[in-house]
Protein backbone atom coordinates (compact mmCIF):
# COMPACT_ATOMS: atom_id res chain seq x y z
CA UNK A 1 -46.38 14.11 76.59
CA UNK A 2 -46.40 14.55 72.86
CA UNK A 3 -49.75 13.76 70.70
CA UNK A 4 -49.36 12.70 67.46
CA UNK A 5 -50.69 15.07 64.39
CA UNK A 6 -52.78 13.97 61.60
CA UNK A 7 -53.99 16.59 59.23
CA UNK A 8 -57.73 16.29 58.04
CA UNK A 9 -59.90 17.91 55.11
CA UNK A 10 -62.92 17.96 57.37
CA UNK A 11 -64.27 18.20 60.92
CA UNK A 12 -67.01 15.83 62.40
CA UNK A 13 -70.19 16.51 61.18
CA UNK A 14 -71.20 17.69 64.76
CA UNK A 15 -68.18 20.11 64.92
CA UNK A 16 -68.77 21.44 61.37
CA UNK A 17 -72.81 22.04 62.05
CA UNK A 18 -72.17 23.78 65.40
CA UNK A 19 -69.57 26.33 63.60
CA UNK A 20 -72.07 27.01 60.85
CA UNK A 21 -75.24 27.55 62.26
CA UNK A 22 -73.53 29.53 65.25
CA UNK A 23 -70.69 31.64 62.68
CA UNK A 24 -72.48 34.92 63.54
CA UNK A 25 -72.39 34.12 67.59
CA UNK A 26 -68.85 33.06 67.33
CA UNK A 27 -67.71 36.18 64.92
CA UNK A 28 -69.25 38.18 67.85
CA UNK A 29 -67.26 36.60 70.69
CA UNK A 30 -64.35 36.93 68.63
CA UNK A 31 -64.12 40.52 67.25
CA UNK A 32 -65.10 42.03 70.66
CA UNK A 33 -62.29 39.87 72.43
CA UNK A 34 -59.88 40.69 70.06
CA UNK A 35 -61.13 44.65 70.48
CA UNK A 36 -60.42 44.36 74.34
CA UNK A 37 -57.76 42.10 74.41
CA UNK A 38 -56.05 41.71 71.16
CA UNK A 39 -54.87 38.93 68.92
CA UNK A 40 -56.01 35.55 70.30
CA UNK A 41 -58.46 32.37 69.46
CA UNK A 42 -61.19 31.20 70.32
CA UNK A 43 -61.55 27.78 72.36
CA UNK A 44 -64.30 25.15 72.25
CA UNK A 45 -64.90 22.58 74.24
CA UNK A 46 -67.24 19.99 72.93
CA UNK A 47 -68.68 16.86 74.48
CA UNK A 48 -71.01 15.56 71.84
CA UNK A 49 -72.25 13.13 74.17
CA UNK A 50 -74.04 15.75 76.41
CA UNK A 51 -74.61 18.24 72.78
CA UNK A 52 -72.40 20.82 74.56
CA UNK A 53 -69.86 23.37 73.32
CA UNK A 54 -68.24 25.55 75.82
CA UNK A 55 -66.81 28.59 73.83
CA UNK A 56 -64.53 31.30 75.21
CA UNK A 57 -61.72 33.12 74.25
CA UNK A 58 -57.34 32.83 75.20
CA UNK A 59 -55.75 35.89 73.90
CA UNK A 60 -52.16 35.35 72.52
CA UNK A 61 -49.98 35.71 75.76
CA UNK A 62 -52.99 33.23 77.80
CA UNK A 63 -52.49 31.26 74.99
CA UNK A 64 -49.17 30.90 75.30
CA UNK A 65 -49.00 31.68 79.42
CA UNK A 66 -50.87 27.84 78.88
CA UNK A 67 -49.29 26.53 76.06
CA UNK A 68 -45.84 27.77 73.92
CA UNK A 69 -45.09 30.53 72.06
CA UNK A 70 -44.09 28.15 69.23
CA UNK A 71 -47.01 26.26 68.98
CA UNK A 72 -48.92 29.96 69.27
CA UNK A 73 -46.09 30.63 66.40
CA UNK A 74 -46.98 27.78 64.12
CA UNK A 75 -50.78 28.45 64.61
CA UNK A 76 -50.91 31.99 63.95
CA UNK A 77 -48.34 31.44 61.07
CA UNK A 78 -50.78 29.42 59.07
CA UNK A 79 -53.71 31.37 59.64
CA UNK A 80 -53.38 33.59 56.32
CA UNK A 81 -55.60 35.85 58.54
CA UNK A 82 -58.25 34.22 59.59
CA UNK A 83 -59.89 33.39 62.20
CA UNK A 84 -58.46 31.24 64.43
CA UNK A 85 -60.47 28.24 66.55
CA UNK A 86 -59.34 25.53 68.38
CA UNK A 87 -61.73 22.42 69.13
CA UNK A 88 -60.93 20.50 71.58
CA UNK A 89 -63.47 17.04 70.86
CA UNK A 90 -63.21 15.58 74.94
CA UNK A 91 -65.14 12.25 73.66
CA UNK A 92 -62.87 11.28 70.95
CA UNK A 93 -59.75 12.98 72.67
CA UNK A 94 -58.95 15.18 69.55
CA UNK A 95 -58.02 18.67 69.40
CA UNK A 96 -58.81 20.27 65.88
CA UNK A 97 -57.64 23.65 64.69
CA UNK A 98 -59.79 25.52 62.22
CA UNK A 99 -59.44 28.96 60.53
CA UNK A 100 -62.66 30.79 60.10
């Protein structure tokens, strides 16, 4: 099944306030992951409707093992070096990608 892609200038509020008041938590998570298991992402899944983010972290090859190496390719690609997060919003069935 394919999704359609729509690019956006902003996250929901509740996405955007959970990544700023928590930056230091999720910097954390994702240098020592990266120190253990090298290059990767981290994953959050949020369900606004119960406030909850589940964060953890899919080094490349899980990412891919669960995924594609392209789409790991394309992600990575436009990183510039940052950080790499991928939200996936389970109420409103969007997945957004954002580079910390």
């Amino acid at each position: 099944m394919q999704q359609d892609i729509e690019y956006v200038e902003s996250l929901p509020d509740y996405i955007n306030r959970f990544i700023g008041s928590n930056s230091k938590e999720l910097l954390r998570i994702y240098n020592e992951n990266t120190k253990e298991l090298g290059i990767g992402c981290l994953m959050m899944n949020c369900i606004n409707s119960e406030n909850k983010m589940d964060v953890y972290f899919y080094s490349k090859d899980m990412y891919i093992d669960n995924y594609s190496k392209d789409n790991w390719d394309n992600i990575y690609n436009k990183s510039n070096d940052r950080r790499i997060c991928i939200v996936n919003d389970i109420d409103e069935n969007n997945i957004f990608i954002v580079y910390i």
